[in-house]
N, C-alpha and C. Protein backbone atom coordinates (compact mmCIF):
# COMPACT_ATOMS: atom_id res chain seq x y z
N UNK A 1 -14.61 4.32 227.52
CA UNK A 1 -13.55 4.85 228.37
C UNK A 1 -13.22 6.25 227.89
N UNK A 2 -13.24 7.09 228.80
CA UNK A 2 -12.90 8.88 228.48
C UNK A 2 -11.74 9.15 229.41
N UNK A 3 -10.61 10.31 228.80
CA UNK A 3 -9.80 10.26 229.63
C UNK A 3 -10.13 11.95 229.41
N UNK A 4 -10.99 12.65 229.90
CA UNK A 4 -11.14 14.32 229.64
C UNK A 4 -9.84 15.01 229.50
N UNK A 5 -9.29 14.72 230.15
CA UNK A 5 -7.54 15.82 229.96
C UNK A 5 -7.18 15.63 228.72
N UNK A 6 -7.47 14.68 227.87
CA UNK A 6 -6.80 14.62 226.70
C UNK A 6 -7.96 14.81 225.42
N UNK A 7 -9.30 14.93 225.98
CA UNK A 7 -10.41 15.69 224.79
C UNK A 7 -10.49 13.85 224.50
N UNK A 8 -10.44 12.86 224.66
CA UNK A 8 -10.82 11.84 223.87
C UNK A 8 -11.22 10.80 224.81
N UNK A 9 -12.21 9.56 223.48
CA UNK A 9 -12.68 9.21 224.63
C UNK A 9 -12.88 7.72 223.73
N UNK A 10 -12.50 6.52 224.35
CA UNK A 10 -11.95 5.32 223.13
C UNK A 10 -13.39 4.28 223.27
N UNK A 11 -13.40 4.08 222.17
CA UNK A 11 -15.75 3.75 221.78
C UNK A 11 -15.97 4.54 222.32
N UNK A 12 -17.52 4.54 221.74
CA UNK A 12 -18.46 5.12 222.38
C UNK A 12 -19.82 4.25 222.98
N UNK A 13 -20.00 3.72 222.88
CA UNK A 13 -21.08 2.57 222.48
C UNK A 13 -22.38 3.35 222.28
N UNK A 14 -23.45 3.49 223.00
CA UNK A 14 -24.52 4.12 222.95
C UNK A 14 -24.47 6.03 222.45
N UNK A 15 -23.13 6.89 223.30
CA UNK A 15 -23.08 7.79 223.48
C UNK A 15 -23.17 8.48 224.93
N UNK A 16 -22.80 7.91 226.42
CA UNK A 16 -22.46 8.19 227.41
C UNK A 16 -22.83 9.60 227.27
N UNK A 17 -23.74 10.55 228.37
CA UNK A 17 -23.27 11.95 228.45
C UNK A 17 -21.96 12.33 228.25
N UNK A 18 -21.30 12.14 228.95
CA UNK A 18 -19.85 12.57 229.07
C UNK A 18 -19.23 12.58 228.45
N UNK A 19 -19.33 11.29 227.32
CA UNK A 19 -18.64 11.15 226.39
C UNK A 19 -18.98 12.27 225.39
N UNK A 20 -19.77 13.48 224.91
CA UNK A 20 -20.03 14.78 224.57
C UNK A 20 -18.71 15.50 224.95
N UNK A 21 -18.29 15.42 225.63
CA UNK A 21 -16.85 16.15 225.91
C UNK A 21 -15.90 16.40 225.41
N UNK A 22 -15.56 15.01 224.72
CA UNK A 22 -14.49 14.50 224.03
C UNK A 22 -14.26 15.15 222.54
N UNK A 23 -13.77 15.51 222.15
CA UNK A 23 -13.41 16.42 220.72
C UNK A 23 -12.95 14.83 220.06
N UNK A 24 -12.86 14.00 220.28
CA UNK A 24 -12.54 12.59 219.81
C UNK A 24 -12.60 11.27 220.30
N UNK A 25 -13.57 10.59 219.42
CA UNK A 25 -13.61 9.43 219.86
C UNK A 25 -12.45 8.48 218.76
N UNK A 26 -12.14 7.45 219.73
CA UNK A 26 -10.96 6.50 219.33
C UNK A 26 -11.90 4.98 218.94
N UNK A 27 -12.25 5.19 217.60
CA UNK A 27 -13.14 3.72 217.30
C UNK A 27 -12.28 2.56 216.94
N UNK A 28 -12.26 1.69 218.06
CA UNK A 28 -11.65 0.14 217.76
C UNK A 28 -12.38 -0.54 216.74
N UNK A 29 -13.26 -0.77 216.45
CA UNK A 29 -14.15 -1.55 215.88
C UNK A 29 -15.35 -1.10 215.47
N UNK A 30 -16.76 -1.62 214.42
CA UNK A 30 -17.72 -1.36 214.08
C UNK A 30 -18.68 -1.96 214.77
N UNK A 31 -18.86 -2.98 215.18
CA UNK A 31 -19.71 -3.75 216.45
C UNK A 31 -20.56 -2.40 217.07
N UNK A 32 -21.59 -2.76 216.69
CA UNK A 32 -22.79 -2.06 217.31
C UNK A 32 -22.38 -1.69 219.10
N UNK A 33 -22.26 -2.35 219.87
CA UNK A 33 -21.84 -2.11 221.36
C UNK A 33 -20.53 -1.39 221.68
N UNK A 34 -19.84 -0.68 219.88
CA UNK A 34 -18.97 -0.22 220.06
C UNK A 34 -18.69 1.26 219.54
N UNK A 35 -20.10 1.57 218.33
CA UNK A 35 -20.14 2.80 217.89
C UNK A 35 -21.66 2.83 217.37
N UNK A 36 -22.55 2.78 218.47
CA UNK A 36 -23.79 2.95 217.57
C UNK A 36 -24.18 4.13 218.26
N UNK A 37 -23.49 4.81 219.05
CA UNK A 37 -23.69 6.37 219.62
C UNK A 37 -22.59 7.27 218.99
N UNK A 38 -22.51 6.75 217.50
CA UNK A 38 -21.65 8.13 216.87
C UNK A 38 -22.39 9.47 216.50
N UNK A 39 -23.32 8.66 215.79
CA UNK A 39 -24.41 10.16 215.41
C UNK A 39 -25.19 10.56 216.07
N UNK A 40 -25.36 10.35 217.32
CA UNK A 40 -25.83 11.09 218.36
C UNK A 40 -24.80 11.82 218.92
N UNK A 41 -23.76 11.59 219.24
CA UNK A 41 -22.61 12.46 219.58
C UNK A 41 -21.84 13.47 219.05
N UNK A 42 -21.87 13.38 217.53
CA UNK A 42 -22.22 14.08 216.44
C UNK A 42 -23.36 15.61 216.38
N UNK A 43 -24.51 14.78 216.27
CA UNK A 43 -25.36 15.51 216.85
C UNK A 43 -25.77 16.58 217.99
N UNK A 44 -25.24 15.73 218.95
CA UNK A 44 -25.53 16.54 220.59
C UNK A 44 -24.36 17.54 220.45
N UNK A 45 -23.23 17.53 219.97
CA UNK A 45 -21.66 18.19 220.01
C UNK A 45 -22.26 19.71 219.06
N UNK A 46 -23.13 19.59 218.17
CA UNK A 46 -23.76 20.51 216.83
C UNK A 46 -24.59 21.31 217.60
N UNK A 47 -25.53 20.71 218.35
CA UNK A 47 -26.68 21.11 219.21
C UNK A 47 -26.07 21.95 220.55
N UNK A 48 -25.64 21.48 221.04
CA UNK A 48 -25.09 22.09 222.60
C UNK A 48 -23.69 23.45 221.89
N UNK A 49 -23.40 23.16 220.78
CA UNK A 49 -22.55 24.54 219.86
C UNK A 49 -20.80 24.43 220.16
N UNK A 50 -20.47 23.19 220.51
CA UNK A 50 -19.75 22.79 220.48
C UNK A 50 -19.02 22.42 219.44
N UNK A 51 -17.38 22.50 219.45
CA UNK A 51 -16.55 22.16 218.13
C UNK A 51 -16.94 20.81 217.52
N UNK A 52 -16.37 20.54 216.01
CA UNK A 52 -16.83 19.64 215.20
C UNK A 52 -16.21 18.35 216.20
N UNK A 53 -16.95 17.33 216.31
CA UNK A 53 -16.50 15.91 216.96
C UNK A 53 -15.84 15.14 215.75
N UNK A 54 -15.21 14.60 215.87
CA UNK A 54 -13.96 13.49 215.45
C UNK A 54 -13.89 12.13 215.55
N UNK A 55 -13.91 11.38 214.84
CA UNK A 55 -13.70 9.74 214.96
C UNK A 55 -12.43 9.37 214.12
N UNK A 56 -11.93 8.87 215.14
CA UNK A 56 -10.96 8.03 214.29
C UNK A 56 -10.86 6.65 214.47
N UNK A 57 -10.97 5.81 212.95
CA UNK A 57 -11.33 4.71 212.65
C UNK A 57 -10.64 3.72 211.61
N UNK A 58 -10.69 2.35 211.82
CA UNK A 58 -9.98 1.76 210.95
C UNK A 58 -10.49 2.42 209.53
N UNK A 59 -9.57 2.89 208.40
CA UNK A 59 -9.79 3.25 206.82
C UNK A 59 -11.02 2.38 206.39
N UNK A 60 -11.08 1.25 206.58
CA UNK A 60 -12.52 0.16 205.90
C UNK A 60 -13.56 0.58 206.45
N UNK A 61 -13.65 1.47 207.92
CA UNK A 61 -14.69 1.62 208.66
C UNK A 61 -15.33 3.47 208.54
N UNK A 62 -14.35 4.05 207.51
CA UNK A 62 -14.71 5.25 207.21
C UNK A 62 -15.37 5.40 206.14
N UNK A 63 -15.93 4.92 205.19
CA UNK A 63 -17.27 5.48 204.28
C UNK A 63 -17.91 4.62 204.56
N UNK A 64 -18.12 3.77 205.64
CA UNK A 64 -19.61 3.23 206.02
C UNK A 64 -19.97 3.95 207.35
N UNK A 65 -18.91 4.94 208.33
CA UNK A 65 -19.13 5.74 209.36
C UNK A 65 -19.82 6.80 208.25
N UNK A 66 -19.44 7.46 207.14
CA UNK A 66 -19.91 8.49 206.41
C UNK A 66 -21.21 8.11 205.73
N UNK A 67 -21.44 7.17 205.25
CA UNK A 67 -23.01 6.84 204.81
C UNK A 67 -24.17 6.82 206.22
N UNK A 68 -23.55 6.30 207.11
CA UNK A 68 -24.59 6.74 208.66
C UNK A 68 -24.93 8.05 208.33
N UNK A 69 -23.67 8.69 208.33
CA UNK A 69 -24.02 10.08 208.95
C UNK A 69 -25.53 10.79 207.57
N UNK A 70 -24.76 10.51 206.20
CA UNK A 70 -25.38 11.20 205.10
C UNK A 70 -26.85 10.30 205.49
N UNK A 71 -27.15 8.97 205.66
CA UNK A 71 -28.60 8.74 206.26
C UNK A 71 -29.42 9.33 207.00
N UNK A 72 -28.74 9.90 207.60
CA UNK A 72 -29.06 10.90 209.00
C UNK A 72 -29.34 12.35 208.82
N UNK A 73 -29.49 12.66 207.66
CA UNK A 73 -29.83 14.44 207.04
C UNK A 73 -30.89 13.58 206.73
N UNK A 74 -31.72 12.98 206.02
CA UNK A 74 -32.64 12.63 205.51
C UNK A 74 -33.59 12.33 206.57
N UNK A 75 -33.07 11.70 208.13
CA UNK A 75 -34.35 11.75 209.12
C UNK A 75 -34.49 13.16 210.00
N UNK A 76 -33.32 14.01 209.83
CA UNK A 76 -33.17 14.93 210.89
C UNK A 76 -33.61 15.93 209.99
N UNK A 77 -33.33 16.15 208.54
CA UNK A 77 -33.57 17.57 207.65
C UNK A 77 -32.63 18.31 208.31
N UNK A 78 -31.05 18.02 208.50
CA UNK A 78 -30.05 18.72 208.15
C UNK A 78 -28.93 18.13 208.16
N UNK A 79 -27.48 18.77 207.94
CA UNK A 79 -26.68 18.15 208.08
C UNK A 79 -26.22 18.63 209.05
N UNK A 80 -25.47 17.38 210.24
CA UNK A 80 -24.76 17.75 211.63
C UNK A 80 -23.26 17.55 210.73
N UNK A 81 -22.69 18.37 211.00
CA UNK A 81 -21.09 18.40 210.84
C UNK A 81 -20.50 17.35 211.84
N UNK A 82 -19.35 16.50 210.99
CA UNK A 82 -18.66 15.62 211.50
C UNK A 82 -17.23 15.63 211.04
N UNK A 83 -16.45 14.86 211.51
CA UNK A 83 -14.63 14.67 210.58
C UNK A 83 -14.57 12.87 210.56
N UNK A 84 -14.51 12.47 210.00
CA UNK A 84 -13.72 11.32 210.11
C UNK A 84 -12.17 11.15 209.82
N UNK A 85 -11.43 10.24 210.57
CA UNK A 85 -10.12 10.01 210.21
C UNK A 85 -9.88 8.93 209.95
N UNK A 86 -9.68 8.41 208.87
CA UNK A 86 -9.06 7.25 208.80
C UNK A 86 -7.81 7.19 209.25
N UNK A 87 -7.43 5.90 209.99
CA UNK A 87 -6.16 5.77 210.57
C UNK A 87 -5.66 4.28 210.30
N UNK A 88 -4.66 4.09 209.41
CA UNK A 88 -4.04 2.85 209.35
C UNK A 88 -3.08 2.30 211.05
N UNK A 89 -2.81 1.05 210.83
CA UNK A 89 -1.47 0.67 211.54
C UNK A 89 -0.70 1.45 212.04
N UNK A 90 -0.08 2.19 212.84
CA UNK A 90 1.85 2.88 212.96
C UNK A 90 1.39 4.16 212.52
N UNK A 91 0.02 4.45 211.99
CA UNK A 91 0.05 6.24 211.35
C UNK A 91 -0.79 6.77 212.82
N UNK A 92 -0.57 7.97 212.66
CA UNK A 92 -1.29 8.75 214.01
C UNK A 92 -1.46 10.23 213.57
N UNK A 93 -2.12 11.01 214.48
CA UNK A 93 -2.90 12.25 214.62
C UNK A 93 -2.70 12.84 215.98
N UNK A 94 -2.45 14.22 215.41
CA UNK A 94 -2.29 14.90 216.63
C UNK A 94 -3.59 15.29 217.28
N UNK A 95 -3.92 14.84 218.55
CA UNK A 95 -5.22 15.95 218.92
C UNK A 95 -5.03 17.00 220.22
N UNK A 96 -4.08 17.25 220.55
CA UNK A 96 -3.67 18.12 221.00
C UNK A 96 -2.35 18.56 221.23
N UNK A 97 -1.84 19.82 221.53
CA UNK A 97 -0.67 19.90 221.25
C UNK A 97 0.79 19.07 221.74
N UNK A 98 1.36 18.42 220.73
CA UNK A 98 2.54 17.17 221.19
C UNK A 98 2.17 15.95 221.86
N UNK A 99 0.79 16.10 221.17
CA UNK A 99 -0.13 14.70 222.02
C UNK A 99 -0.32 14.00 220.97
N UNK A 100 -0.35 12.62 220.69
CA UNK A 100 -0.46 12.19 219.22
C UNK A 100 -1.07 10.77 219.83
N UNK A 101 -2.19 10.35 218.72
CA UNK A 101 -2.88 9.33 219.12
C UNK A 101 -2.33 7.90 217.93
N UNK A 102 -1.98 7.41 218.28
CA UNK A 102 -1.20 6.06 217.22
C UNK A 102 -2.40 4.80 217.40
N UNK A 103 -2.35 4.44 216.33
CA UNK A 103 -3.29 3.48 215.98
C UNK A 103 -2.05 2.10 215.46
N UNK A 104 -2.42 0.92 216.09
CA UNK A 104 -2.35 -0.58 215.97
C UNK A 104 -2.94 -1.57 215.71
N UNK A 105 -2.09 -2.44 215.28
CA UNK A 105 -3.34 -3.89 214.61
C UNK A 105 -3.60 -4.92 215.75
N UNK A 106 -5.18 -4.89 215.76
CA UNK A 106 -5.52 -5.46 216.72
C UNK A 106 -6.21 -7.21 215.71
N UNK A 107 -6.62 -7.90 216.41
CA UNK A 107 -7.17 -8.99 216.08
C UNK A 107 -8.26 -9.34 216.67
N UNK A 108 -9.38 -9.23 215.70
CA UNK A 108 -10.89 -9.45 215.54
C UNK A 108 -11.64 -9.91 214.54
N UNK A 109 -12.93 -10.36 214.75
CA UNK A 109 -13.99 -10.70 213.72
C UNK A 109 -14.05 -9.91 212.95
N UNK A 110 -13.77 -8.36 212.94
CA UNK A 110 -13.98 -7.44 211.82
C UNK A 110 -13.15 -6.26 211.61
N UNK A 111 -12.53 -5.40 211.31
CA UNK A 111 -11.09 -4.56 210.94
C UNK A 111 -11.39 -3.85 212.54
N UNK A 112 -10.51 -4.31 213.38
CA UNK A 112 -9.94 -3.58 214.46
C UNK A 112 -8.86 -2.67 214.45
N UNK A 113 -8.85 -1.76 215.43
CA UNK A 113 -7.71 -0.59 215.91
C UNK A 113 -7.44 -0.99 217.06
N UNK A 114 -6.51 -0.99 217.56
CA UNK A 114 -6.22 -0.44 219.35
C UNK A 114 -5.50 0.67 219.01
N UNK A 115 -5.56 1.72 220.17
CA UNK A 115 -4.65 2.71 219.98
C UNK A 115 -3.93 3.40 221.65
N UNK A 116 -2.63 3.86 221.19
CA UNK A 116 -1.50 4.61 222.26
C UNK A 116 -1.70 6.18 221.91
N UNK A 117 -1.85 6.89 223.05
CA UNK A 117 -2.07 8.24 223.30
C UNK A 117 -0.07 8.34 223.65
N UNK A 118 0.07 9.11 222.66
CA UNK A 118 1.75 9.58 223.20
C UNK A 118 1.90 11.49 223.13
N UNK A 119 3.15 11.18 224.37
CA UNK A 119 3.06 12.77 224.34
C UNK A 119 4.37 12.88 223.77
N UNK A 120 4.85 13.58 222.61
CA UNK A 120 6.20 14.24 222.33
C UNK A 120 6.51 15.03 223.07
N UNK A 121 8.06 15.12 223.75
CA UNK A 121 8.46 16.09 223.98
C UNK A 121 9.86 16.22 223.66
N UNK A 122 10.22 17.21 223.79
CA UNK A 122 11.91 17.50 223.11
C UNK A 122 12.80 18.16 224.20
N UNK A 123 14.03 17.23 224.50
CA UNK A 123 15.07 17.70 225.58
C UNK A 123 16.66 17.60 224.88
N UNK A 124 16.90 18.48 226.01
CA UNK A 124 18.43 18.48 225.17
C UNK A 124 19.20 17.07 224.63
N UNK A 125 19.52 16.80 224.22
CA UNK A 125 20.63 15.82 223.65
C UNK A 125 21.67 15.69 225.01
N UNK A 126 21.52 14.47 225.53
CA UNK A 126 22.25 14.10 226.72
C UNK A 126 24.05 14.42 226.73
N UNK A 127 24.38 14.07 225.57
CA UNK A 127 25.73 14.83 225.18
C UNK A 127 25.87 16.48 225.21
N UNK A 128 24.76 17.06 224.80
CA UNK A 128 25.06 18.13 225.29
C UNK A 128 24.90 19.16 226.41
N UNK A 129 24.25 18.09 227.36
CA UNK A 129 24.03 18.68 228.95
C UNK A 129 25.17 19.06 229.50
N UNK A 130 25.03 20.30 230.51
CA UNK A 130 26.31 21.40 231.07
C UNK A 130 26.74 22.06 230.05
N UNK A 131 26.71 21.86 228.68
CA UNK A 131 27.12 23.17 227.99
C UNK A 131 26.54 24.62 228.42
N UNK A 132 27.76 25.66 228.24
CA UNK A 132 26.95 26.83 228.63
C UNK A 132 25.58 27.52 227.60
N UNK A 133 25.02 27.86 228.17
CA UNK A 133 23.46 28.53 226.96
C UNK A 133 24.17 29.26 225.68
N UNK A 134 25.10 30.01 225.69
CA UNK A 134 25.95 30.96 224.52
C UNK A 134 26.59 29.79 223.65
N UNK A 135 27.00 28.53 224.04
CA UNK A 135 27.58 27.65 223.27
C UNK A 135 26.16 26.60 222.82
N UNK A 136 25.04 27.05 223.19
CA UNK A 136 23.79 25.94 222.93
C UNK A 136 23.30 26.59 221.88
N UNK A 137 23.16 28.57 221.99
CA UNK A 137 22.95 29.18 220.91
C UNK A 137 23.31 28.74 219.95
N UNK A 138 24.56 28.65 219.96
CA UNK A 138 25.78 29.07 218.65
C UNK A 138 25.54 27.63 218.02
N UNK A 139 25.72 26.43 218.61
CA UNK A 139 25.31 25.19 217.81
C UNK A 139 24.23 25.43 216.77
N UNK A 140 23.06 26.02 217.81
CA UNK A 140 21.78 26.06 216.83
C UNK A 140 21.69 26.93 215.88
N UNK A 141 22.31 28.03 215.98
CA UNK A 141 22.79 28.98 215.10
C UNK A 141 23.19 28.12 213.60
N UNK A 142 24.44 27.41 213.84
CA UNK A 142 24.76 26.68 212.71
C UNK A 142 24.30 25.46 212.35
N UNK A 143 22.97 25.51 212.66
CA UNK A 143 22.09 24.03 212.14
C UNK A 143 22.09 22.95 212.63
N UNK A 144 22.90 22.42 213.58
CA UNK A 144 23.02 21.64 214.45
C UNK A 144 22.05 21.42 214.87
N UNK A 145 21.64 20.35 215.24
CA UNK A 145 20.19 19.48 216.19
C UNK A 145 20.36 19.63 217.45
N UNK A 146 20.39 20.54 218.38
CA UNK A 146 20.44 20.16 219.64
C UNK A 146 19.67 19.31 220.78
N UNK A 147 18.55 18.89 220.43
CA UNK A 147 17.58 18.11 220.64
C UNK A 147 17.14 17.12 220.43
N UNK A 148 16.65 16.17 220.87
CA UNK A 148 15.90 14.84 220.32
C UNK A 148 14.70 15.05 221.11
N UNK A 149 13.77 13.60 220.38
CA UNK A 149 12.33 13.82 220.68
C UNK A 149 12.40 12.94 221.56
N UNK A 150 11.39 12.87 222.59
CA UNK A 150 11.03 11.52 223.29
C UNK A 150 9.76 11.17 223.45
N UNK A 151 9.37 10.06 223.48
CA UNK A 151 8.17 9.87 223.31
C UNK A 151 7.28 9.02 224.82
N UNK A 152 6.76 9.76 225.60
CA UNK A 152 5.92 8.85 226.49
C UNK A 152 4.75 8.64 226.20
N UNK A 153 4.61 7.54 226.45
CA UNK A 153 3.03 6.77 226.67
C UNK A 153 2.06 7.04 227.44
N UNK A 154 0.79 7.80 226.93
CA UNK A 154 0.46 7.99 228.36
C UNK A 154 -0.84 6.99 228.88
N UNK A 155 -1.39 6.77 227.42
CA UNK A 155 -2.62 5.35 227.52
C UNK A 155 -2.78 4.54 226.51
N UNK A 156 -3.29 3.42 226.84
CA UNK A 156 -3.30 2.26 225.65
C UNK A 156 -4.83 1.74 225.70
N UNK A 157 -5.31 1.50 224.53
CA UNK A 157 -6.62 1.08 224.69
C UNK A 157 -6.36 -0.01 223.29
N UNK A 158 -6.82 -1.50 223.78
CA UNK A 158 -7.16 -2.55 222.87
C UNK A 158 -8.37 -2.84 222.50
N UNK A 159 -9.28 -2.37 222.36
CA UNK A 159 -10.47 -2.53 222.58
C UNK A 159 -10.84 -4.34 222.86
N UNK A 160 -11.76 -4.92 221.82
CA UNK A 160 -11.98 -6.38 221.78
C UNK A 160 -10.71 -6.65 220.81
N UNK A 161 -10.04 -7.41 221.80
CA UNK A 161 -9.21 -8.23 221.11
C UNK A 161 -9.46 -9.60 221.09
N UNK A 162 -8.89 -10.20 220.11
CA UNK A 162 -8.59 -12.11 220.03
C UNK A 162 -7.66 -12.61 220.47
C-alpha cells in the first residue's frame, strides 16, 4: 500500500515500481511476502539518483534488515546506501514536515508493527479565540503558550494481524 502524498509506502513485498517513490517504507513484519523487495528498492532508489530510502521497522527486525543489506555489497561490488529506523511501540518519526509516522503493537507469529500517519498542527487555544492580535502578541511576548497541538489521523495500516 503507497499513499505518494506522504513519500511512504507500508510493506513492500517484492518491490512494486511505484513503490520506488516512496522516501519510506513502513515494515510491519519480516515475512518474506512482506519485505523481500527491500534491497531492491534500496538499490533502484541509488540507481535512478534518488534520495537515500528508509525503512522503518520493528528494533528486532533492524540488524537482520542491516546484514541483508551488508550481504548485498558482496554480490553487487558496492555499497547501495540505506537508513534503517528502528521504531518501538508509541515512538514515531517525522517524515515530512508535521507529519509523523507512530508505530503500534500489533499481534503476530513474529515482532509486528502497525502504524498511524499523523499530521500535527497548532491552533490557537480555544480560550483565547477573539482576542485582539496586539493582545495575542503581548501574551507571547511574556512566555505564555498561546497554542496547543492537535493531532489528526490521516492513515492506519495493521499489516497481518492476529
Amino acid at each position: 500500500m503507497q499513499v505518494p502524498e506522504l513519500h511512504i509506502c507500508f510493506d513492500i513485498g517484492r518491490c512494486p515500481r511505484f513503490a520506488l517513490n516512496s522516501s519510506y517504507v513502513a515494515l510491519s513484519h519480516g515475512h518474506m511476502d512482506h519485505a523481500a523487495g527491500l534491497p531492491y528498492y534500496f538499490s533502484q532508489r541509488f540507481f535512478q539518483g534518488m534520495d537515500v530510502g528508509h525503512v522503518v521497522c520493528h528494533p528486532r527486525l533492524a540488524d537482520t534488515i542491516r546484514n541483508i543489506m551488508r550481504a548485498w555489497v558482496d554480490l553487487e561490488a558496492q555499497l547501495t546506501p540505506y537508513k534503517v529506523v528502528p521504531l518501538a511501540s508509541d515512538e514515531q518519526v517525522e517524515i515530512k514536515n508535521n507529519i509523523f509516522l507512530r508505530a503500534f503493537t500489533t499481534h503476530h507469529t513474529v515482532p509486528s508493527l502497525g502504524f498511524v500517519v499523523v499530521e500535527r498542527r497548532s491552533k490557537l487555544k480555544p480560550e483565547l479565540a477573539g482576542l485582539p492580535q496586539e493582545k495575542l502578541v503581548q501574551l507571547k511576548r511574556q512566555g505564555e503558550d498561546i497554542t496547543q497541538i492537535t493531532e489528526i489521523p490521516l492513515v492506519c495500516y495493521s499489516g497481518d494481524t492476529c
